[in-house]
C-alpha atoms as a PDB file:
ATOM      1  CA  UNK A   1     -41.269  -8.385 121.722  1.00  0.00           C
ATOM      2  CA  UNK A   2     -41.893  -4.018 121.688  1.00  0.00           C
ATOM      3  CA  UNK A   3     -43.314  -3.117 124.576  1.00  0.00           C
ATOM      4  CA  UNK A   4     -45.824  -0.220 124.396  1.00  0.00           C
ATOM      5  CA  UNK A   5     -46.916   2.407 126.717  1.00  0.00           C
ATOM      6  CA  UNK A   6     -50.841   3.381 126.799  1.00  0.00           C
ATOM      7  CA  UNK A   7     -52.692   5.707 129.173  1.00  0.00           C
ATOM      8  CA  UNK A   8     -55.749   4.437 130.381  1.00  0.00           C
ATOM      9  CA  UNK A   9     -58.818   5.434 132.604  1.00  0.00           C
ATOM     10  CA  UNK A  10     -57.763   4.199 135.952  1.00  0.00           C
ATOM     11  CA  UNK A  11     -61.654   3.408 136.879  1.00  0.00           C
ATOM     12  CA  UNK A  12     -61.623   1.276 133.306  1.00  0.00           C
ATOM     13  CA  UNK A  13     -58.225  -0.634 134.089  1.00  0.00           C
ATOM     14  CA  UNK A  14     -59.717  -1.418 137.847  1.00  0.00           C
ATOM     15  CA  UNK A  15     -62.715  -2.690 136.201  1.00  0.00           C
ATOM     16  CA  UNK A  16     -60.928  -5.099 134.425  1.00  0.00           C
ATOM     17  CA  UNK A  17     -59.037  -6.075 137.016  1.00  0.00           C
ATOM     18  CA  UNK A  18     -62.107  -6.931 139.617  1.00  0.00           C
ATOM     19  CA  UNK A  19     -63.852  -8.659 136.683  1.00  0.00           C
ATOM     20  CA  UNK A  20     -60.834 -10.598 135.611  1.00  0.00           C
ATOM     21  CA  UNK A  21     -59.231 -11.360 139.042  1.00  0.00           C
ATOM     22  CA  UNK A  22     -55.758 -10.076 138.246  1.00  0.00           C
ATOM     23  CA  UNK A  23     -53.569  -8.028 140.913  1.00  0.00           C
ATOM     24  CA  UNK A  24     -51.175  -6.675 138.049  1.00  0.00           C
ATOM     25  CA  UNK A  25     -52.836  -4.145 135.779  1.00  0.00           C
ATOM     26  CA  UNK A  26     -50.501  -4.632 133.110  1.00  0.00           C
ATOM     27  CA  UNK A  27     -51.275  -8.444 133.352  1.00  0.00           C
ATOM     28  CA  UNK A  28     -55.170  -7.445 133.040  1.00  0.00           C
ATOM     29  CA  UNK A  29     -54.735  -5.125 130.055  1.00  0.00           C
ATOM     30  CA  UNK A  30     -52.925  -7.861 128.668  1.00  0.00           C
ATOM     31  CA  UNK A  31     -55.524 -10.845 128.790  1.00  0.00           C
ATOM     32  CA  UNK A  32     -57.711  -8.642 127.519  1.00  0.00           C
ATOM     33  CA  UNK A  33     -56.500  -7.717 124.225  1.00  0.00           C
ATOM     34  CA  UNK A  34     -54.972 -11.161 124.216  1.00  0.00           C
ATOM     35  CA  UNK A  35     -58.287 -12.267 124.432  1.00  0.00           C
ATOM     36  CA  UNK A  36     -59.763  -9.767 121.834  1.00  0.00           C
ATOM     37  CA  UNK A  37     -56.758 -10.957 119.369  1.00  0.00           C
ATOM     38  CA  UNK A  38     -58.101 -14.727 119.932  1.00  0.00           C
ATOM     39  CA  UNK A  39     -61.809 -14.115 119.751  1.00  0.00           C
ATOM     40  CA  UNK A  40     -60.777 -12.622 115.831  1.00  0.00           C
ATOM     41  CA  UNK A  41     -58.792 -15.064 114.735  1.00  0.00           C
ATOM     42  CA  UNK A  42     -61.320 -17.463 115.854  1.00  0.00           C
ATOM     43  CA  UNK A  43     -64.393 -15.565 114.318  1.00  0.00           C
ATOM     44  CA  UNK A  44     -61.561 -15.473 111.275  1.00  0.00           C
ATOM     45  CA  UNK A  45     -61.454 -19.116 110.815  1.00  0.00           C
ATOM     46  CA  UNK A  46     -65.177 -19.876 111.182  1.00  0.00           C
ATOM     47  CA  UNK A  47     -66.477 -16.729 108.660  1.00  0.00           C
ATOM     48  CA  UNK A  48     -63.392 -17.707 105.776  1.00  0.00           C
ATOM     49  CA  UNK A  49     -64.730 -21.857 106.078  1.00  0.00           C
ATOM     50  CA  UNK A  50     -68.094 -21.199 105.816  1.00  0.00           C
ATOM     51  CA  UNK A  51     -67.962 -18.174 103.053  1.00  0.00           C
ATOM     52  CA  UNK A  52     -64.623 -19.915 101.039  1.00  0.00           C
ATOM     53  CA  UNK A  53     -66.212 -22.650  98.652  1.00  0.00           C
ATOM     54  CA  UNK A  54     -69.212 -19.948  97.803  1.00  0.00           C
ATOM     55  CA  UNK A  55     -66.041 -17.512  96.997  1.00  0.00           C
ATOM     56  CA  UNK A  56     -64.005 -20.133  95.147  1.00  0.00           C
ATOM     57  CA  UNK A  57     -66.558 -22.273  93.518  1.00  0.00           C
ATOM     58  CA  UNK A  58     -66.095 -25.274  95.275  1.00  0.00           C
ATOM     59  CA  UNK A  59     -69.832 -26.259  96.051  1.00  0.00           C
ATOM     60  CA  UNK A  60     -71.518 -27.414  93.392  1.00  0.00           C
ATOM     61  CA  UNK A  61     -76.007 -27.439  93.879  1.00  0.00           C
ATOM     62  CA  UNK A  62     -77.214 -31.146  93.706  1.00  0.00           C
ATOM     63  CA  UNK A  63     -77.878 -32.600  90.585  1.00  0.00           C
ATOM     64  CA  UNK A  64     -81.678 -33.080  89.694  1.00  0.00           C
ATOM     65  CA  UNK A  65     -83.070 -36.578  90.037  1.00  0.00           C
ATOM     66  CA  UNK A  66     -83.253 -38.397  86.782  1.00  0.00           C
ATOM     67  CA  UNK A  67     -87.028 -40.030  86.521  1.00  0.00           C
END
């Protein structure tokens, strides 16, 4: 995989570090955006199955009762 080269706000990278418990700042940045990634692909998944048969037509309303 590309490896890319950011600068970042020392006090910002730090942060992350305390809150996430890593020694590595790399390995902090990391989880994080790994975790950002995740959290959309999850929010993905949930927004396309609830949204897709109203999209696509595949919910039909109830019938009436017949009486």
């Amino acid at each position: 995989m590309a490896k890319v080269n950011i600068a970042l706000d020392a006090e910002l990278v730090v942060e992350v570090m305390v809150l996430g418990g890593f020694g590595n700042p790399q390995d902090a940045v990391e989880a994080v955006v790994r975790d950002y990634v995740a959290r959309g692909h999850r929010t993905e998944s949930r927004a396309t199955s609830r949204d897709e048969p109203h999209r696509t037509g595949g919910l039909l309303p109830p019938a009436p009762e017949q009486g």
